[in-house]
N, C-alpha and C. Protein backbone atom coordinates (compact mmCIF):
# COMPACT_ATOMS: atom_id res chain seq x y z
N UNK A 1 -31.06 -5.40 10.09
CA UNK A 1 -31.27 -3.99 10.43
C UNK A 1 -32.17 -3.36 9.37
N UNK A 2 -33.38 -2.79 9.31
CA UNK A 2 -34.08 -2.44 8.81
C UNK A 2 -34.14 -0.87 8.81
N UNK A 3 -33.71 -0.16 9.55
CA UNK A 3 -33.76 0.98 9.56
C UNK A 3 -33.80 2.24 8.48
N UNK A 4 -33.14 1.37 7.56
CA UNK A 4 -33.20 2.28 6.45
C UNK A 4 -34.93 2.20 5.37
N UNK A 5 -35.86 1.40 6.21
CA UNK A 5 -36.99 1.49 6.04
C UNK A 5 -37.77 2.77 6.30
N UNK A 6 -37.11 3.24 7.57
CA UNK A 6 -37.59 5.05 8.24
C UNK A 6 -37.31 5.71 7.15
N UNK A 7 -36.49 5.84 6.24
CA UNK A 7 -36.15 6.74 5.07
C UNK A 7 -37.10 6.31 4.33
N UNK A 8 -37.56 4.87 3.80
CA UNK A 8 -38.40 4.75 2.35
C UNK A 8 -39.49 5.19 3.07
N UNK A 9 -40.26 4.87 4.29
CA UNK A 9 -41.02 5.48 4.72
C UNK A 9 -41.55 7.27 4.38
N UNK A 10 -39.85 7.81 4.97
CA UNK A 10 -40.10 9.36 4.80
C UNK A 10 -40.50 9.48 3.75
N UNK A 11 -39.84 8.97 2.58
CA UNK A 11 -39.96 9.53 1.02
C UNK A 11 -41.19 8.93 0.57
N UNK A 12 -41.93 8.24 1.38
CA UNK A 12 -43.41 7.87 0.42
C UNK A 12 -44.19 9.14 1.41
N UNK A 13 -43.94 9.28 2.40
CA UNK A 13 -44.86 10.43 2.73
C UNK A 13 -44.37 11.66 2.12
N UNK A 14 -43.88 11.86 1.71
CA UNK A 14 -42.98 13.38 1.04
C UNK A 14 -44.20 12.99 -0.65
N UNK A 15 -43.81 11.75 -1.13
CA UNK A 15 -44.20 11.72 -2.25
C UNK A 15 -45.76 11.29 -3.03
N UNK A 16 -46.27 10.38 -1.87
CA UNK A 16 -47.49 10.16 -1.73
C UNK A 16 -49.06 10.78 -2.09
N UNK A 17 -49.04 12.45 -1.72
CA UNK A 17 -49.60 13.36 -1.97
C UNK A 17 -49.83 13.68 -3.91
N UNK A 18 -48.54 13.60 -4.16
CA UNK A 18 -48.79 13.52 -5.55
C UNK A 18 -49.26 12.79 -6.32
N UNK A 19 -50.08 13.28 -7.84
CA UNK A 19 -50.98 12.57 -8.20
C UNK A 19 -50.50 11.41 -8.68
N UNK A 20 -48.65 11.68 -8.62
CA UNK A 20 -48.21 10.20 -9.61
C UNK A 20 -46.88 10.58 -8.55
N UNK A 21 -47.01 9.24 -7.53
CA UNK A 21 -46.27 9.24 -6.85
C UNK A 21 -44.63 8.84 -7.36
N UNK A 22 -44.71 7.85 -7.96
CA UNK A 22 -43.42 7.53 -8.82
C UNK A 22 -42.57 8.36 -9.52
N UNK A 23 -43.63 9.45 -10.29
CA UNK A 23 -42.72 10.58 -11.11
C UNK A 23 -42.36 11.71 -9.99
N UNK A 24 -42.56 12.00 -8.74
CA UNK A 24 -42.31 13.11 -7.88
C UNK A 24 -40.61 12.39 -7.76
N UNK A 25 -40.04 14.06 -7.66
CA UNK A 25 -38.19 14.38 -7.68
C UNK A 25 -38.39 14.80 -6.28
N UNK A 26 -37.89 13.79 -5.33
CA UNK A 26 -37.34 14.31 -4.12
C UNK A 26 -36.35 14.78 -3.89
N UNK A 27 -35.76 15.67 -3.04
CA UNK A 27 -34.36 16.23 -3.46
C UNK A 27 -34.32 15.51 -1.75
N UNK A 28 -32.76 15.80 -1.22
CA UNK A 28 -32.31 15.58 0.04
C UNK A 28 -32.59 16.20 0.98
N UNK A 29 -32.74 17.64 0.71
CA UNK A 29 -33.14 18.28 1.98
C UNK A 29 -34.62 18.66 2.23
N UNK A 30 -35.57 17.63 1.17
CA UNK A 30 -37.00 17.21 1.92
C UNK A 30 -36.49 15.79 3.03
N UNK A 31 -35.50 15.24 2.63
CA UNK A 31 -35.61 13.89 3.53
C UNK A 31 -35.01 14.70 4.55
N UNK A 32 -33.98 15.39 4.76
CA UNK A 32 -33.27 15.77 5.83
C UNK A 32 -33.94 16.68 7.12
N UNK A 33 -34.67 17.33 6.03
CA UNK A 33 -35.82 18.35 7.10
C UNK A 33 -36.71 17.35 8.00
N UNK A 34 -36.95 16.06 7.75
CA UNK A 34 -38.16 15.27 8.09
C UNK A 34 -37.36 14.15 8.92
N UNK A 35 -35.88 14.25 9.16
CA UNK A 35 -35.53 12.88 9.53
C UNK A 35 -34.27 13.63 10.53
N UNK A 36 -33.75 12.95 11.74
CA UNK A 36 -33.08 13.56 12.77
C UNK A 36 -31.57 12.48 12.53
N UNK A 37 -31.34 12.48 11.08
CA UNK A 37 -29.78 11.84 11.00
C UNK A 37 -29.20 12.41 10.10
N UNK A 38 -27.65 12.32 10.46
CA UNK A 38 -26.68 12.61 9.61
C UNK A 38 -26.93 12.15 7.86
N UNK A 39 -26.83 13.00 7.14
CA UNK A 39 -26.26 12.66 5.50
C UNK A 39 -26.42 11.54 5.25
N UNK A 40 -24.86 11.15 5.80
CA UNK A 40 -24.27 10.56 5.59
C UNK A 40 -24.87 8.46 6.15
N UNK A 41 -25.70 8.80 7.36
CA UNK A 41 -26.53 7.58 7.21
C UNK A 41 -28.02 7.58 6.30
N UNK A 42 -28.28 8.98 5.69
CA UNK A 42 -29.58 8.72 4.99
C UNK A 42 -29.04 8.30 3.64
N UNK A 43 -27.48 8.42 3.04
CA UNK A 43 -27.14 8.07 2.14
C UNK A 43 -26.75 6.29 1.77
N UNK A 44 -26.62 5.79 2.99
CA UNK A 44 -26.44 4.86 2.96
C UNK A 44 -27.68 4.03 3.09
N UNK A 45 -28.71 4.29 3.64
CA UNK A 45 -29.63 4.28 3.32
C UNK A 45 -30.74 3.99 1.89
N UNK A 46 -30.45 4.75 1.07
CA UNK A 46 -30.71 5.30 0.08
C UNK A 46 -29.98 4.12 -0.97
N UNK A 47 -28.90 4.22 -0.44
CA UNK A 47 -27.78 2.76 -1.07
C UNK A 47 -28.36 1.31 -1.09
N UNK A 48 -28.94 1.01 -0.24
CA UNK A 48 -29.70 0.05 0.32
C UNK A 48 -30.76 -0.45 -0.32
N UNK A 49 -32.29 1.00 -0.09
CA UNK A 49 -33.19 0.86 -0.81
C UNK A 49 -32.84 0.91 -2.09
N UNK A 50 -32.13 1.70 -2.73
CA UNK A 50 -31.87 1.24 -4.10
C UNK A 50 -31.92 -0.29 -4.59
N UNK A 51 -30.86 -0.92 -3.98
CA UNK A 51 -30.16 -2.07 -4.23
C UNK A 51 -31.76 -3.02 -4.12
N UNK A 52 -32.74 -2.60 -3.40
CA UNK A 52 -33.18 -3.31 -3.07
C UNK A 52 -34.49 -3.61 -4.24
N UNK A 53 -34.53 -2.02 -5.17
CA UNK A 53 -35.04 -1.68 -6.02
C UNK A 53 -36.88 -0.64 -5.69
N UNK A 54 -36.24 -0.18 -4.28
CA UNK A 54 -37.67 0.30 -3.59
C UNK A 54 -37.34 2.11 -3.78
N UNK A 55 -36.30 2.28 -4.38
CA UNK A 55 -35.99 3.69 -5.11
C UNK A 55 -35.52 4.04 -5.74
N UNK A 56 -35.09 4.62 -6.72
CA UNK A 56 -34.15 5.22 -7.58
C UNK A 56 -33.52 6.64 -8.09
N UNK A 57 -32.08 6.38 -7.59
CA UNK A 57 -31.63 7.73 -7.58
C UNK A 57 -30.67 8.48 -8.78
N UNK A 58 -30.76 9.80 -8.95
CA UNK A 58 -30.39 10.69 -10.04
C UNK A 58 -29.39 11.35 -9.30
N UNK A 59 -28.28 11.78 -10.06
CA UNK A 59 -27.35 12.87 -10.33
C UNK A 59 -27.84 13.83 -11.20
N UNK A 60 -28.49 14.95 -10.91
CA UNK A 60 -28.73 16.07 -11.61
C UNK A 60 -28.58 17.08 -11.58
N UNK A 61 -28.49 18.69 -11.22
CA UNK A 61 -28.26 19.81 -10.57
C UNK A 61 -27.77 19.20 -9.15
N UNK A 62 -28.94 18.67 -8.70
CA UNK A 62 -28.36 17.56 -7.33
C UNK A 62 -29.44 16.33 -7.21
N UNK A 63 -28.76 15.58 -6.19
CA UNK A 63 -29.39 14.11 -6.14
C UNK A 63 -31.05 14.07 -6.48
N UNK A 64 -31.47 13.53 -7.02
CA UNK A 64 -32.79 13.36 -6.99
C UNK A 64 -32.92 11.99 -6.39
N UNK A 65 -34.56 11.37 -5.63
CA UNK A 65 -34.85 10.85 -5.25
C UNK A 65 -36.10 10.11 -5.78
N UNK A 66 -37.31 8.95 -6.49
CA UNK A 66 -37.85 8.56 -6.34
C UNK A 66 -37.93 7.02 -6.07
N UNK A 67 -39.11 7.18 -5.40
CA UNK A 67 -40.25 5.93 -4.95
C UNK A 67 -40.41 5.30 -6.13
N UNK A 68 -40.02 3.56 -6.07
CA UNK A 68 -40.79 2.65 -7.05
C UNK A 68 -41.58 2.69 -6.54
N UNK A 69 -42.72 1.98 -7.46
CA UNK A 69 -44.20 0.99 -7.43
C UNK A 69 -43.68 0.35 -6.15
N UNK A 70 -42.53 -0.68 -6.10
CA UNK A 70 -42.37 -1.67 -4.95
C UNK A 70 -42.00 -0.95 -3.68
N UNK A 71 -41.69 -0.04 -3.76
CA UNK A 71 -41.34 0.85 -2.28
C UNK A 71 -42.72 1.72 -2.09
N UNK A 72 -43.26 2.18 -3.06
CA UNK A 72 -45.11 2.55 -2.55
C UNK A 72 -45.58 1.04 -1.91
N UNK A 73 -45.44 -0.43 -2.36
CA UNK A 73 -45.79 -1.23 -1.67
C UNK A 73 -45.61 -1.46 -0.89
N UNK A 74 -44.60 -1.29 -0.48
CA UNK A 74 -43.61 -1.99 0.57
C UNK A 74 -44.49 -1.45 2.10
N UNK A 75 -43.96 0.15 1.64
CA UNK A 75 -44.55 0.99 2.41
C UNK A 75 -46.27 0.83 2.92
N UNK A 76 -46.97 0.95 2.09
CA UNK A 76 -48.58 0.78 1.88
C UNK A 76 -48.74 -0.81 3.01
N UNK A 77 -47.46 -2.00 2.75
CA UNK A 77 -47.83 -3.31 3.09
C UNK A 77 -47.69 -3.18 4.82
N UNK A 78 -46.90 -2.69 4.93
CA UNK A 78 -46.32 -2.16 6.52
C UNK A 78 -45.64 -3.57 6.78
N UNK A 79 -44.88 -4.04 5.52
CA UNK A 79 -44.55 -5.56 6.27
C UNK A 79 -42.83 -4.94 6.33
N UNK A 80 -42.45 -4.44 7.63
CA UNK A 80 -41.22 -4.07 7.63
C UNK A 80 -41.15 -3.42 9.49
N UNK A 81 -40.22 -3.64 9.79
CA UNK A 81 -39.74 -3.30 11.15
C UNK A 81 -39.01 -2.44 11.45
N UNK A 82 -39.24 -1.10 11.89
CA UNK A 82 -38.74 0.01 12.32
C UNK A 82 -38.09 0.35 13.28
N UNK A 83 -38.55 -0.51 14.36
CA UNK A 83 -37.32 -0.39 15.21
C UNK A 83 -36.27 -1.26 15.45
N UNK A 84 -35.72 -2.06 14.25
CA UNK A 84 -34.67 -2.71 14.58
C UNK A 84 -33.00 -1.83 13.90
């Protein structure tokens, strides 16, 4: 199940724009505004890409969000399947 690819997806387009994509702080409710699921599956999600090392997440005021180098690749490679 790949799905939680639609999320690293979202967050490289959220983060992409910036001049240093890696240092941009995504918070949750840029992913939430941009994505039609519960929390609670973008968190698990998020669990995932972590593990996988294609993001890394903060406890701060609130969650922060960035994009590795390997999840800008990942993303950039398009070698990943979205609708499964």
């Amino acid at each position: 199940m790949n799905s939680h690819y639609k999320t690293l997806e979202t967050i490289y387009n959220i983060a992409h724009q910036d001049p240093n994509p890696i240092t941009y702080l995504c918070r949750p409710r840029e992913i939430i505004l941009r994505q039609f699921q519960d929390w609670s599956i973008i968190q698990q999600h998020l669990e995932l890409l972590e593990q996988e090392g294609m993001v890394i997440t903060k406890q701060m005021d609130t969650l922060i969000i960035s994009i590795t180098l390997s999840g800008i690749q990942k993303v950039a490679s398009g070698n990943f399947d979205l609708q499964q």
